[in-house]
Protein backbone atom coordinates (compact mmCIF):
# COMPACT_ATOMS: atom_id res chain seq x y z
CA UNK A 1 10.88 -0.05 53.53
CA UNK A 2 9.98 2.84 51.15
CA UNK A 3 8.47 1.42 47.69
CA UNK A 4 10.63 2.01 44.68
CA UNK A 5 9.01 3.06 41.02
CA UNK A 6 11.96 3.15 39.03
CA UNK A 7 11.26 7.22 37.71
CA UNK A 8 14.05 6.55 35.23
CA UNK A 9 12.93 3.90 33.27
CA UNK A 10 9.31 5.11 33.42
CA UNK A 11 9.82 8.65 32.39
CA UNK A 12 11.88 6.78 29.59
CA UNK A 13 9.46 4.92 28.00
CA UNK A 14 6.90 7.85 28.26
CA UNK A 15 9.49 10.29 26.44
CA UNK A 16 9.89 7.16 24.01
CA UNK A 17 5.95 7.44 23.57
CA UNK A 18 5.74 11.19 22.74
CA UNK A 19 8.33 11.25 20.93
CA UNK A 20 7.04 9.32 18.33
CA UNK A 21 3.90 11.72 19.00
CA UNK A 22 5.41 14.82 17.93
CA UNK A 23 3.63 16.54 15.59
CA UNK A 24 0.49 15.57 16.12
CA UNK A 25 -2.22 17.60 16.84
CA UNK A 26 -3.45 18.83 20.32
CA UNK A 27 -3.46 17.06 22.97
CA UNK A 28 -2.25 13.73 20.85
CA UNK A 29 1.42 14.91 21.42
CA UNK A 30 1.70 16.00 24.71
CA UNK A 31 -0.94 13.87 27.27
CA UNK A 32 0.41 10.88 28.09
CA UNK A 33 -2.55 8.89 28.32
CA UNK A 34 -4.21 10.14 24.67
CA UNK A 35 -0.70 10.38 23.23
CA UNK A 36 -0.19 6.26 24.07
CA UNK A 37 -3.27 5.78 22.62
CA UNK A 38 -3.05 7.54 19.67
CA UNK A 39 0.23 5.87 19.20
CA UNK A 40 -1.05 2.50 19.41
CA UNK A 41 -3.90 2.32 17.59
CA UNK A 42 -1.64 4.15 14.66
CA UNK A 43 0.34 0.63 15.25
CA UNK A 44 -3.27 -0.83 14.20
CA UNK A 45 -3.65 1.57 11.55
CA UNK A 46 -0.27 0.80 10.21
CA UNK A 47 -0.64 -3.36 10.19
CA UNK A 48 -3.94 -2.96 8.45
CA UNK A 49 -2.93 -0.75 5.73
CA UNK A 50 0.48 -2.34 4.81
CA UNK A 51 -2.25 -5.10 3.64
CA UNK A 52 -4.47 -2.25 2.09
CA UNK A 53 -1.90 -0.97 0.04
CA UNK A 54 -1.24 -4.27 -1.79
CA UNK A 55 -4.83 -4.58 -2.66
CA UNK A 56 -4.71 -0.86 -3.83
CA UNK A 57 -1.74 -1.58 -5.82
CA UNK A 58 -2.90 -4.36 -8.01
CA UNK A 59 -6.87 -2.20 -8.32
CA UNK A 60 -4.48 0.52 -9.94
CA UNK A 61 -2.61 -2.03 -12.31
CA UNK A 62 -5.80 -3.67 -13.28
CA UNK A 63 -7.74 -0.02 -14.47
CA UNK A 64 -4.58 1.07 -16.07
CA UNK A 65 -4.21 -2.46 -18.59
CA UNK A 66 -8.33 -2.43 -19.09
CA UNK A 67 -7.55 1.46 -19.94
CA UNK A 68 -4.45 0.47 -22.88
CA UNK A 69 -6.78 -2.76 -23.60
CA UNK A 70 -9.91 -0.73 -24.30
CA UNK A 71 -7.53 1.77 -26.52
CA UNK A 72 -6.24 -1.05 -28.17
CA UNK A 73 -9.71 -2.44 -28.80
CA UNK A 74 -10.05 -5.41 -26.62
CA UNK A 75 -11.26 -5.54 -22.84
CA UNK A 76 -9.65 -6.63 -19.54
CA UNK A 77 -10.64 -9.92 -19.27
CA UNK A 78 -10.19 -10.78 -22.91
CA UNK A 79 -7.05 -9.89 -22.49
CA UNK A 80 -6.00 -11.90 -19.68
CA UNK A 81 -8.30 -15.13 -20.75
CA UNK A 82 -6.05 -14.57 -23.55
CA UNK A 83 -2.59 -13.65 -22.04
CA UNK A 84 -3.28 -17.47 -19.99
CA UNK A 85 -4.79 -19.04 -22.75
CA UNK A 86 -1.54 -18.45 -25.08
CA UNK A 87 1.11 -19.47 -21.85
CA UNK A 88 2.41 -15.86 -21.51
CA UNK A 89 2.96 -15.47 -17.79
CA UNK A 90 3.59 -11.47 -17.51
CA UNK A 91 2.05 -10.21 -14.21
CA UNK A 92 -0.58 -7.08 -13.77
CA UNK A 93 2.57 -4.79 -12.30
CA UNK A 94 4.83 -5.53 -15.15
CA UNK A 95 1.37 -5.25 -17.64
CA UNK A 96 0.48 -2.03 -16.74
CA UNK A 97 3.90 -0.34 -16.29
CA UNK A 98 4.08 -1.40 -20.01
CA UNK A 99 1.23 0.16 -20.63
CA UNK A 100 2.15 3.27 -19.16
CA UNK A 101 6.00 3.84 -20.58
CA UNK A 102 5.34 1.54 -23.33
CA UNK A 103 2.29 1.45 -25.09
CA UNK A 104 3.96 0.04 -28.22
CA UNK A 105 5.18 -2.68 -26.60
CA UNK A 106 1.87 -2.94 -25.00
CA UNK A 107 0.17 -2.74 -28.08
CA UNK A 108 2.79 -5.53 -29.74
CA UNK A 109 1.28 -8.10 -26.39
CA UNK A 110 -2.27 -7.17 -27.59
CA UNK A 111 -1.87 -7.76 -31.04
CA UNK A 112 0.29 -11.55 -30.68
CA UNK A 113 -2.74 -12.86 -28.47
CA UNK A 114 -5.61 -11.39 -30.43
C-alpha cells in the first residue's frame, strides 16, 4: 500500500509559516527550515518583550516625575515618601502624564505634600 503524506495540509502550514515571514531579510523569508526558525524564536522574542515593555514603561514614568520634581525643587523619592505619607494614591502613569501636559497641576501635587 503506497504511504500517504498529506501534500495539502503540509504545503499549508509551510505557506502559513512564510507567510508570516515575508519581509524579512534573505533567506529568513523564503527557506523553510530558517524561515520556521526565525518565526519561532520571534514567538520568544515577542513573549519576552510584552514583559519588557511594562518595565520600560514605568523606567520612563519614573525619569519624567524625578525630572518635574527636580524643577519643582524636590526629588523623586521625596516626592513619593511624601505622595504615601499624605494618603494620595495617584500612580507613576497618571504622575508623569501630569507632568508632561500639566505641569501646573503637577506643580499644585508638589506644593500640597511639601
Amino acid at each position: 500500500m503506497p504511504r500517504s503524506v498529506n501534500h495539502v495540509a503540509s504545503r499549508n502550514r509551510r505557506k502559513k509559516v512564510l507567510k508570516l515571514t515575508r519581509g524579512y531579510y534573505g533567506a529568513r523569508k523564503n527557506v523553510w527550515t530558517v524561515a520556521k526558525n526565525t518565526w519561532e524564536k520571534g514567538l520568544t522574542y515577542a513573549y519576552r518583550d510584552r514583559k519588557n515593555k511594562k518595565r520600560n514603561f514605568r523606567s520612563l514614568w519614573i525619569q519624567r516625575i524625578n525630572a518635574a520634581a527636580r524643577e519643582n525643587g524636590t526629588t523623586y523619592s521625596r516626592l513619593m515618601g511624601a505622595l504615601h505619607k499624605n494618603g494620595i494614591d495617584i500612580n507613576r502613569k497618571v504622575l508623569a502624564d501630569l507632568a508632561m501636559n500639566h505641569p501646573e497641576a503637577f506643580k499644585a501635587i508638589v506644593d500640597k505634600v511639601k
